[in-house]
N, C-alpha and C. Protein backbone atom coordinates (compact mmCIF):
# COMPACT_ATOMS: atom_id res chain seq x y z
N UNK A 1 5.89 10.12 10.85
CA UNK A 1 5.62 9.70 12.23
C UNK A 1 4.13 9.82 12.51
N UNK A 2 3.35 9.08 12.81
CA UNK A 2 1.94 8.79 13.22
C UNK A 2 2.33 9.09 15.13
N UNK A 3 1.79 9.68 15.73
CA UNK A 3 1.39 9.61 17.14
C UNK A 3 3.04 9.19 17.31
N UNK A 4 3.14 8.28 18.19
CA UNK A 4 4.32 7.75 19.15
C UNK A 4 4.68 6.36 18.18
N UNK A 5 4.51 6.46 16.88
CA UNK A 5 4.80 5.80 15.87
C UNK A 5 5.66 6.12 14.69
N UNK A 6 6.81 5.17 14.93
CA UNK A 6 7.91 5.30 13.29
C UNK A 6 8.32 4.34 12.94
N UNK A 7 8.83 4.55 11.91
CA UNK A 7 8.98 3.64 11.28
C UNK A 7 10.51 4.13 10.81
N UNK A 8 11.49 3.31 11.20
CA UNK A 8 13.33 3.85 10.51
C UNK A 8 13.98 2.45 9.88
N UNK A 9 14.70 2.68 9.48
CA UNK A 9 15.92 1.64 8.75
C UNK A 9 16.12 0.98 10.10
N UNK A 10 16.64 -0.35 9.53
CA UNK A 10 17.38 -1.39 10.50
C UNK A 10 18.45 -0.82 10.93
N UNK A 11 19.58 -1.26 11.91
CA UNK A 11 20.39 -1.02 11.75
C UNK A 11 21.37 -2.64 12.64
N UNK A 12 22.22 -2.73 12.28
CA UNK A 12 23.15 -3.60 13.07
C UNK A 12 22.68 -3.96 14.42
N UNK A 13 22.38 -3.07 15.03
CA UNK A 13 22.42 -3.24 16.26
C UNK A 13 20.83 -4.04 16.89
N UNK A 14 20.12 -3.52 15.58
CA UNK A 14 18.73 -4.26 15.84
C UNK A 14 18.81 -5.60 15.73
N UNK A 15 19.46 -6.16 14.59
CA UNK A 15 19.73 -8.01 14.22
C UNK A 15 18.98 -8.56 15.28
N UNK A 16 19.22 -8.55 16.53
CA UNK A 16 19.53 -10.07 17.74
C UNK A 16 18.11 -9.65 18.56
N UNK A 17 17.38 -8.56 18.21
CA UNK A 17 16.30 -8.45 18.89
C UNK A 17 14.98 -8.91 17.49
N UNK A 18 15.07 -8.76 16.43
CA UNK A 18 14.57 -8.49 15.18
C UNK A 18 14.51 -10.28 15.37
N UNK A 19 15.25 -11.41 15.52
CA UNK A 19 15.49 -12.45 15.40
C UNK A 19 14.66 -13.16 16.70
N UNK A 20 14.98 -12.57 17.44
CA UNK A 20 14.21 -13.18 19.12
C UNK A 20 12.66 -12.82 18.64
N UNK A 21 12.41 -11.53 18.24
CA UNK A 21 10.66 -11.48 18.48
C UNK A 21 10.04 -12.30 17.03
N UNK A 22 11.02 -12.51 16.40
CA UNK A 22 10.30 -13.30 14.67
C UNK A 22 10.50 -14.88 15.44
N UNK A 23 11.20 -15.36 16.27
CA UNK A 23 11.24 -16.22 16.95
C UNK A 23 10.39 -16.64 18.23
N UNK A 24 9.44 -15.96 18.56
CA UNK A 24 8.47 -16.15 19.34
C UNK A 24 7.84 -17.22 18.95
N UNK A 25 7.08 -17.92 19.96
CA UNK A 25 6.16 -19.05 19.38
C UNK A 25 5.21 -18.52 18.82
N UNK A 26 4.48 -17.67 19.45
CA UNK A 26 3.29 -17.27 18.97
C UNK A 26 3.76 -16.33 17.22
N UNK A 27 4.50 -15.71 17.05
CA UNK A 27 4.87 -15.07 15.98
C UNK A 27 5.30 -16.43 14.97
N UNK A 28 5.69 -17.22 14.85
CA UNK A 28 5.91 -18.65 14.33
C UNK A 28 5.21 -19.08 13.82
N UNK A 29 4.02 -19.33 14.90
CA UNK A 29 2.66 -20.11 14.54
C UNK A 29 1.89 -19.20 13.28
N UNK A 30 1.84 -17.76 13.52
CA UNK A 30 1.17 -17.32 12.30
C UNK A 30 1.90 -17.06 11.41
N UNK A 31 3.34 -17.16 10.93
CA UNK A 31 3.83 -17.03 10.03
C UNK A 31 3.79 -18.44 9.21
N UNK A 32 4.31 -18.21 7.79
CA UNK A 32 4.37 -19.30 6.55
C UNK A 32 5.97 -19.95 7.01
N UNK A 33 6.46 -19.83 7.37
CA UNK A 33 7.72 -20.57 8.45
C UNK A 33 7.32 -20.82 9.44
N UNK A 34 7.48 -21.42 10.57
CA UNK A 34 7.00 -21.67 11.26
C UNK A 34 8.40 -22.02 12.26
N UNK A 35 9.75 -22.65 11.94
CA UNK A 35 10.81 -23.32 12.52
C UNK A 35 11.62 -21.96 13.23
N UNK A 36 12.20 -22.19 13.91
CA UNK A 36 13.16 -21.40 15.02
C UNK A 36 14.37 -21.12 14.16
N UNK A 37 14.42 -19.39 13.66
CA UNK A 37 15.40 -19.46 12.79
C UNK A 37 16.74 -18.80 13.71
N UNK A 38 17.44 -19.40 12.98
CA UNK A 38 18.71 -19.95 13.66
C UNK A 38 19.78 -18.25 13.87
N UNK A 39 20.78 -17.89 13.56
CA UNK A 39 21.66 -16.86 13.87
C UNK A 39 22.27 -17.19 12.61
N UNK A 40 22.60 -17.87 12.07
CA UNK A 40 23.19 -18.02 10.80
C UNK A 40 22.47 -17.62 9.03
N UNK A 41 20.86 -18.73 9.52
CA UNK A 41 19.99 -18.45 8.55
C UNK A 41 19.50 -16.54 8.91
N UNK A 42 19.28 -16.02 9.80
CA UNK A 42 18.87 -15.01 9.87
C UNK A 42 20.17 -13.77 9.40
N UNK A 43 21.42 -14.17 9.56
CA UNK A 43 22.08 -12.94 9.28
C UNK A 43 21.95 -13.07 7.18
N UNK A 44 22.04 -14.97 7.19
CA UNK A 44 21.76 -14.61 5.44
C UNK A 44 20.42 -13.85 4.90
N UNK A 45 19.62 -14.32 5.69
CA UNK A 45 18.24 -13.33 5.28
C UNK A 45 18.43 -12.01 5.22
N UNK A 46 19.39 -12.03 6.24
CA UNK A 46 19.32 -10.23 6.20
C UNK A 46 20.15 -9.39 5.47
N UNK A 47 21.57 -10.19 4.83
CA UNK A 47 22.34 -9.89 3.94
C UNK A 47 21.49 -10.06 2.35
N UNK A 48 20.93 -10.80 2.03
CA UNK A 48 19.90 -10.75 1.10
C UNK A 48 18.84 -9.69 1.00
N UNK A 49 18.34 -8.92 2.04
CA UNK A 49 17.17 -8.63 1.83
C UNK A 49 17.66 -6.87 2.00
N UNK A 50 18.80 -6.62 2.54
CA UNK A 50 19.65 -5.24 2.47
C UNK A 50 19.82 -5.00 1.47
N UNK A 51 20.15 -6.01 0.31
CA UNK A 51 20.43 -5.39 -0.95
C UNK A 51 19.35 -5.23 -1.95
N UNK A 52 18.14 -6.24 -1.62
CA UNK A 52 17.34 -6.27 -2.76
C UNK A 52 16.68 -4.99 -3.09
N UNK A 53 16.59 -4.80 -4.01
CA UNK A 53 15.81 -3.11 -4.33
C UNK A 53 14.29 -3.71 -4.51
N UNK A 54 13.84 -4.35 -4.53
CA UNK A 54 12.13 -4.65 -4.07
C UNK A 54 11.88 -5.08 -2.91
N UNK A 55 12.81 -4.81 -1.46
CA UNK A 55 12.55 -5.13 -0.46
C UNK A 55 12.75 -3.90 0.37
N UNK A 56 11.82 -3.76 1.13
CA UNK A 56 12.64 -2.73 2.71
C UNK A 56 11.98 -3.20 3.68
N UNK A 57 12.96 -3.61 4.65
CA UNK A 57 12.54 -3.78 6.36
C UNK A 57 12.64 -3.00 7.40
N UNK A 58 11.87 -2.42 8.16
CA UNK A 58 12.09 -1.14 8.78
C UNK A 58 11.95 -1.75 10.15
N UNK A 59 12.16 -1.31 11.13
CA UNK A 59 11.68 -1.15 12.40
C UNK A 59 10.97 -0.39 13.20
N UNK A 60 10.28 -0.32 13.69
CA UNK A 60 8.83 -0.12 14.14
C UNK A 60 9.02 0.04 15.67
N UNK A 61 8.99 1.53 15.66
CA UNK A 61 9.25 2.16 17.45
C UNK A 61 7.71 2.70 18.11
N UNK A 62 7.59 2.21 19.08
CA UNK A 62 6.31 2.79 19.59
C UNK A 62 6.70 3.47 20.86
N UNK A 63 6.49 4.53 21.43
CA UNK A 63 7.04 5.34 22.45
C UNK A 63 8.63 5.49 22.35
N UNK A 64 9.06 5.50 21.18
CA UNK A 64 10.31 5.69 20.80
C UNK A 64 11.26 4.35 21.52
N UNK A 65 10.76 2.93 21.56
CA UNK A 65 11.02 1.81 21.68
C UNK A 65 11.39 0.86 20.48
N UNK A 66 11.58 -0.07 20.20
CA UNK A 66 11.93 -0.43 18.81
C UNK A 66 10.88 -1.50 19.14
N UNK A 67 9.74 -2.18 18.69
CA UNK A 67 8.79 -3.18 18.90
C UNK A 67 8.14 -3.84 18.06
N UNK A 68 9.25 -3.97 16.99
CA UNK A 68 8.22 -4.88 15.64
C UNK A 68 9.40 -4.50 14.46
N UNK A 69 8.73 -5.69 13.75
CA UNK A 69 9.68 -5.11 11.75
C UNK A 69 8.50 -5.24 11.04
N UNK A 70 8.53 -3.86 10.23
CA UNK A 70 8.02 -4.10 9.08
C UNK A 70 8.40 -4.37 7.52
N UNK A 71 8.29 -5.40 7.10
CA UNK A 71 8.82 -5.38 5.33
C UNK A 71 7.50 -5.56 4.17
N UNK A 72 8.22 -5.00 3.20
CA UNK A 72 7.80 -4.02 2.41
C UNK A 72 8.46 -5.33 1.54
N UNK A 73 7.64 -6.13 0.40
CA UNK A 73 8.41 -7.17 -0.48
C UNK A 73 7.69 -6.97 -2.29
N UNK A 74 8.25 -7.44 -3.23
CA UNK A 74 7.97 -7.46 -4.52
C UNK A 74 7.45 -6.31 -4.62
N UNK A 75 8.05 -4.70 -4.65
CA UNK A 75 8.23 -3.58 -4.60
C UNK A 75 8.09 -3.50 -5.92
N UNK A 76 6.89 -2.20 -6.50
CA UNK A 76 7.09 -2.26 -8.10
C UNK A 76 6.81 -0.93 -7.73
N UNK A 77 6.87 0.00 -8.93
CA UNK A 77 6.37 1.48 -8.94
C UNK A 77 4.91 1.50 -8.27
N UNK A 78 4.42 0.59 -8.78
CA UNK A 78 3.07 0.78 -7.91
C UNK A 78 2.39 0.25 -6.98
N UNK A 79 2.98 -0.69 -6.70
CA UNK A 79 2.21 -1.59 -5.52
C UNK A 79 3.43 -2.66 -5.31
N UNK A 80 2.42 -3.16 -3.72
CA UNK A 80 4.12 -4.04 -3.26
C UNK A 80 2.74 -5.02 -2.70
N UNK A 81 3.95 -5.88 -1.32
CA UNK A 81 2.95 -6.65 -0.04
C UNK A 81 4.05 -6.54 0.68
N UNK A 82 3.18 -6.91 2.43
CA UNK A 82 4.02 -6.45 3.05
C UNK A 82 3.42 -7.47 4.18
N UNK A 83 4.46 -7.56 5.19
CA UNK A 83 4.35 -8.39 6.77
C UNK A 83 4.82 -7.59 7.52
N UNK A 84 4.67 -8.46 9.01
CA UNK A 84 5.07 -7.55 10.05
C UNK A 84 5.23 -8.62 11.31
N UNK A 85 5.83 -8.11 12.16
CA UNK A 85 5.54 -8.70 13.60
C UNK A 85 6.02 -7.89 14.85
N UNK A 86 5.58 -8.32 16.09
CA UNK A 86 5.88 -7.05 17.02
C UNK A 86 6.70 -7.91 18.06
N UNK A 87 6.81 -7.34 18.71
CA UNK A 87 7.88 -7.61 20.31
C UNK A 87 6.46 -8.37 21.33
N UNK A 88 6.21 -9.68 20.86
CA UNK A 88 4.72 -9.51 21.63
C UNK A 88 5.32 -9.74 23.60
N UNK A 89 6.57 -10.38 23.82
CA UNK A 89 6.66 -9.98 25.20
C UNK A 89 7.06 -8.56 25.70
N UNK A 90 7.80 -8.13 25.28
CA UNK A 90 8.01 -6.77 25.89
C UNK A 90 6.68 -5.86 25.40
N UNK A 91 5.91 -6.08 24.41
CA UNK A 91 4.46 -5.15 24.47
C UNK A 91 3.74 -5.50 25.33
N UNK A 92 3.22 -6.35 25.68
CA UNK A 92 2.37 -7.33 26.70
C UNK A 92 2.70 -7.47 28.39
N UNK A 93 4.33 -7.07 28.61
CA UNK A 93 4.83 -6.53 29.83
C UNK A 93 4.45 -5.41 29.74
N UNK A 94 4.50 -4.60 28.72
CA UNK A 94 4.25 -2.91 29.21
C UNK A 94 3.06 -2.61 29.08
N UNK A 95 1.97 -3.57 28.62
CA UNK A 95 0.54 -3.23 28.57
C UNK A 95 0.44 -2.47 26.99
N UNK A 96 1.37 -2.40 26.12
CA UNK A 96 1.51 -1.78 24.74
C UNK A 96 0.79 -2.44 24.04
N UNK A 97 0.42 -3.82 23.76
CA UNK A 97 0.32 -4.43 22.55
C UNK A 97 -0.63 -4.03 21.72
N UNK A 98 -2.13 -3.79 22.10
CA UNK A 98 -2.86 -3.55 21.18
C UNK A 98 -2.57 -2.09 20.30
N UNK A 99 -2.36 -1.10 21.34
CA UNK A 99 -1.72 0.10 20.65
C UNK A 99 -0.86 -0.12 19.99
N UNK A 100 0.43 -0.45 20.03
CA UNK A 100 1.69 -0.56 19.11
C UNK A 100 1.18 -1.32 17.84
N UNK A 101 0.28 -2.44 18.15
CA UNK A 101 -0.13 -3.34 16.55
C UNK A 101 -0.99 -2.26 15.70
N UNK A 102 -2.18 -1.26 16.53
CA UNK A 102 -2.77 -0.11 15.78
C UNK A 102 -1.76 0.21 15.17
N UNK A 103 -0.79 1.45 15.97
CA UNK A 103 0.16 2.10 15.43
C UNK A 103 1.39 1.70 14.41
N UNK A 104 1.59 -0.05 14.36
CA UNK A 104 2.37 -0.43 13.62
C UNK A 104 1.44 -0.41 11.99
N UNK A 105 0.30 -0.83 12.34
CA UNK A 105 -0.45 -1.33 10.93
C UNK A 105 -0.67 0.18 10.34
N UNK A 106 -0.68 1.40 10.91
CA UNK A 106 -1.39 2.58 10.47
C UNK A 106 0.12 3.65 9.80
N UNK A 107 1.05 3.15 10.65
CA UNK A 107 2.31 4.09 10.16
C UNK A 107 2.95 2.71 8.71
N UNK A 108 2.45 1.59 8.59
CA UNK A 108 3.04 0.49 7.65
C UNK A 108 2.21 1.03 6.78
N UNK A 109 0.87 1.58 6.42
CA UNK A 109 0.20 2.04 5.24
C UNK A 109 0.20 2.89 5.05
N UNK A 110 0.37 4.07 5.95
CA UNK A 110 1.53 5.40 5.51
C UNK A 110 2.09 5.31 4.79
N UNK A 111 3.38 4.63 5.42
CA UNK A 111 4.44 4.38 4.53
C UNK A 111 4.66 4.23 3.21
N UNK A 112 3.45 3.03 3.08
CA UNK A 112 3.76 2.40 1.58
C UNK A 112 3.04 3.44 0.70
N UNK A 113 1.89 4.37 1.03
CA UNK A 113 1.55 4.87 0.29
C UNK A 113 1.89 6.62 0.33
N UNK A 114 2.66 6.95 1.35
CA UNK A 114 2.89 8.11 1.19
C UNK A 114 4.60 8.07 0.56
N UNK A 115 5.63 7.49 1.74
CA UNK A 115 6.70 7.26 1.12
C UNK A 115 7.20 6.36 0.30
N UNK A 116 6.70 5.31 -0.03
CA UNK A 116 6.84 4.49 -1.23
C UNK A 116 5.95 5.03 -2.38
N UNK A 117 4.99 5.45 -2.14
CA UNK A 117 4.58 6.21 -3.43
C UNK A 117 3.35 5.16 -3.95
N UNK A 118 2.84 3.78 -3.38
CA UNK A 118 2.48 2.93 -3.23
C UNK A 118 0.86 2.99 -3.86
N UNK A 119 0.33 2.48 -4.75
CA UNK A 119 -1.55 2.84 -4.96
C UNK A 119 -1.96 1.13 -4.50
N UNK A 120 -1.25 0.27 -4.29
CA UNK A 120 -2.11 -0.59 -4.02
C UNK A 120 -1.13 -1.87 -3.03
N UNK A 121 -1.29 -1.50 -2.02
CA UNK A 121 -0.60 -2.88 -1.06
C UNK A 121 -1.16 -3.92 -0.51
N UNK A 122 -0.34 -5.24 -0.50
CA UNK A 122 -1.18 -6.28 -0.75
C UNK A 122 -0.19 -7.10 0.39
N UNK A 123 -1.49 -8.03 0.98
CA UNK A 123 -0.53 -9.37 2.00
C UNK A 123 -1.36 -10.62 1.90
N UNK A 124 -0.92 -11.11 3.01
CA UNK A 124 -1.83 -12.64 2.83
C UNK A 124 -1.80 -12.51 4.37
N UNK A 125 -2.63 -13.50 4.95
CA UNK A 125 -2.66 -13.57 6.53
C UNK A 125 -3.17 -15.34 6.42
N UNK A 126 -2.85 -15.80 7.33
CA UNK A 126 -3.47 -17.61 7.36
C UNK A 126 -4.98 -17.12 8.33
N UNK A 127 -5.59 -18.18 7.39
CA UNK A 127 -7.17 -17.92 7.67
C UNK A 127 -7.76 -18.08 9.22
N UNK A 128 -7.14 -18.84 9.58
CA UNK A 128 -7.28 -18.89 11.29
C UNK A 128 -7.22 -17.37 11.96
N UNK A 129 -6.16 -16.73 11.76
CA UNK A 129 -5.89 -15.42 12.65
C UNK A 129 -6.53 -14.30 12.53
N UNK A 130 -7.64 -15.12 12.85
CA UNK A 130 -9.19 -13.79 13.22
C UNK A 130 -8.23 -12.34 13.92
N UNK A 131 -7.89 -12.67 14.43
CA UNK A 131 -7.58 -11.19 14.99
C UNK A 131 -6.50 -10.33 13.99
N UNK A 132 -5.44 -10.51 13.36
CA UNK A 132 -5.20 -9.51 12.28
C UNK A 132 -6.06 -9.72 11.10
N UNK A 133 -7.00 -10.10 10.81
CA UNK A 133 -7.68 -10.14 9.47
C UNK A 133 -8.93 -9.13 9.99
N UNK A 134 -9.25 -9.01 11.25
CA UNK A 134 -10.20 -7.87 11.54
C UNK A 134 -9.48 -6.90 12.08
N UNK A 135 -8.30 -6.59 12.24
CA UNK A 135 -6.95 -5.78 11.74
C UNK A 135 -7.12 -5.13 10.80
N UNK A 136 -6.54 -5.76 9.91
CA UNK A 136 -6.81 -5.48 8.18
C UNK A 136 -8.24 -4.95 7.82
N UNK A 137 -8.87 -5.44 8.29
CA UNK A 137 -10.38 -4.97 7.86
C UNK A 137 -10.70 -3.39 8.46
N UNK A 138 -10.48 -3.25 9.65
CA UNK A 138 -10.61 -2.29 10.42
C UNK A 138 -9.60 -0.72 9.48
N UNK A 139 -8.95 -1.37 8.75
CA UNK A 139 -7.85 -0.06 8.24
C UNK A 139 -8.32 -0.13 6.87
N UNK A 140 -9.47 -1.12 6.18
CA UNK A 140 -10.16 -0.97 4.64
C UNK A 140 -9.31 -1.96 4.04
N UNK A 141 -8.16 -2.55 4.53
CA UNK A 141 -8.20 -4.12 3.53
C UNK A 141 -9.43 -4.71 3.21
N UNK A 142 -9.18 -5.38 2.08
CA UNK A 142 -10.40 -6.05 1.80
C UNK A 142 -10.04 -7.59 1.43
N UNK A 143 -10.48 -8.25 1.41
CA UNK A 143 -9.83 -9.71 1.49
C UNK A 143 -10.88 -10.24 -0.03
N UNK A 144 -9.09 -10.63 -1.14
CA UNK A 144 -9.69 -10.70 -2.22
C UNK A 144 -9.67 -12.03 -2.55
N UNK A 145 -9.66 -12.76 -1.77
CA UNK A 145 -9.12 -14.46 -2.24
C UNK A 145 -8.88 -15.04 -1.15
N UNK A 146 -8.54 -16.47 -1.99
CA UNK A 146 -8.36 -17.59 -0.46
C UNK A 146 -7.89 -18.77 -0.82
N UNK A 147 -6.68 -19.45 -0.52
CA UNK A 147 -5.91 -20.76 -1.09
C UNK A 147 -5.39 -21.30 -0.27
N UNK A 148 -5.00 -22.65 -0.66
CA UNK A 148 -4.46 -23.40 0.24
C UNK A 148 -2.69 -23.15 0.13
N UNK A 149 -1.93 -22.95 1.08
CA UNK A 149 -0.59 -22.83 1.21
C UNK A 149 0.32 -24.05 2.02
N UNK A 150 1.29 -24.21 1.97
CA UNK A 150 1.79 -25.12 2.26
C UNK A 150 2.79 -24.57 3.34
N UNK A 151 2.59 -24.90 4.49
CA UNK A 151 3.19 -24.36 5.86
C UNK A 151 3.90 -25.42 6.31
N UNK A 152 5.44 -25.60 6.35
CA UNK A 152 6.01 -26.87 6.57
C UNK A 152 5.28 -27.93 6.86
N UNK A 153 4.65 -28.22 5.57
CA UNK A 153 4.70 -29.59 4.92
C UNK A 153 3.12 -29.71 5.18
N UNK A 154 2.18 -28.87 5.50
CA UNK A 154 0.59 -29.05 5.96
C UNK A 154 0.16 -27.93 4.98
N UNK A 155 -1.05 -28.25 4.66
CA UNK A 155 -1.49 -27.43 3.45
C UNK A 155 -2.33 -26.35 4.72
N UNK A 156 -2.61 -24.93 4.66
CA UNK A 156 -3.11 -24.57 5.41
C UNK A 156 -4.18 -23.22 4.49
N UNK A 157 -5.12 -23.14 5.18
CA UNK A 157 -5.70 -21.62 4.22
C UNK A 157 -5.04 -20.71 4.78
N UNK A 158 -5.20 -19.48 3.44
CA UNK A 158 -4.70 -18.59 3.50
C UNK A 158 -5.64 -17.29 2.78
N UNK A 159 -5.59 -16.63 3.60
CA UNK A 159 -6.49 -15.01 2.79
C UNK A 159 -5.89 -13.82 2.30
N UNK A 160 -5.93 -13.75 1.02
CA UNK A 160 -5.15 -12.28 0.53
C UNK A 160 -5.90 -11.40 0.54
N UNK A 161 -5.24 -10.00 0.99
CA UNK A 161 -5.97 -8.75 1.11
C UNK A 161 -5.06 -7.90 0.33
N UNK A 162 -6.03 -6.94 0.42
CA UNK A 162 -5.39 -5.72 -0.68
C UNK A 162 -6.32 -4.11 0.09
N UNK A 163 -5.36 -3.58 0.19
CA UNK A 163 -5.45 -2.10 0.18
C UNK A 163 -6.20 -1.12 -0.96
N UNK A 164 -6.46 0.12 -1.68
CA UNK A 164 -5.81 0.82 -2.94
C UNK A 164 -5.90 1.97 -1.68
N UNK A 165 -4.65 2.87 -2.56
CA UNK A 165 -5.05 4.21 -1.71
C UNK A 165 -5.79 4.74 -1.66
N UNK A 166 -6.56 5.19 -2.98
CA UNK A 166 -7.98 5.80 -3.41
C UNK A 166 -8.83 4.99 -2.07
N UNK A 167 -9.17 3.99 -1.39
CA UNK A 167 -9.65 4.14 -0.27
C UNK A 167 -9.42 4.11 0.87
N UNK A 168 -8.14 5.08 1.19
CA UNK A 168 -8.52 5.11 2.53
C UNK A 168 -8.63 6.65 2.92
């Protein structure tokens, strides 16, 4: 637990909120999906991604609220990558957001490197979204690359970053 920050297992009951905030427009636009996922496609995602042993998705409580998921993907003994997204209306009604995104990004590299055991975590962010890439920067990502990705059906840039633990 970081401050008024955790990080726990999903559980059932999270599904239908976990689906609404990954369904935001604004959460859309910066993701590599981009389409309104449905109640059907989302319970298969989530029956898939419960079992995989190189995956974990957690949920992300700020004032002991549930306000974001974090996953944890291509999980190896030593290094993974990982995404995230938050509750941006209910943070933004309560005046939370910038804190909870601190506290989400700072208890997500905890995590990977204290309880995953993690020396080097890695993501991508689309090159537009100045504001989590000076995110990332602000916590010692370092941005090691840059390609074009294909975002339903538009080639778009994209920037990979990388963590190691040794620096932070």
């Amino acid at each position: 637990m970081v401050g008024g920050a955790v990080l726990r297992g999903v559980e059932d009951k999270d599904l239908p909120s976990m689906r609404r905030w990954r369904n935001h427009p604004r959460v859309r636009a910066a993701s590599f999906a981009t389409h309104t996922i449905g109640e059907d496609e989302h319970a298969q995602w989530w029956e898939a991604a419960r079992v995989d042993a190189r995956k974990r998705v957690l949920i992300y409580e700020h004032e002991r609220v549930p306000a974001g998921v974090v996953t944890f993907f291509g999980l190896s003994s030593e290094s993974g990558s990982w995404g995230f997204y938050l509750d941006l209306d209910g943070l933004e009604q309560s005046g939370e957001l910038l804190r909870a995104w601190i506290g989400l990004e700072r208890a997500a590299v905890e995590h990977a490197f204290q309880t995953l055991g993690l020396t080097t975590l890695r993501g991508e962010v689309l090159a537009c979204n100045e504001a989590v890439r000076r995110l990332h920067r602000r916590f010692g990502f370092i941005e090691v690359g840059a390609y074009l990705r294909d975002v339903d059906g538009e080639p778009r840039d994209v920037v990979a970053i990388r963590l190691v633990k040794e620096q932070t």
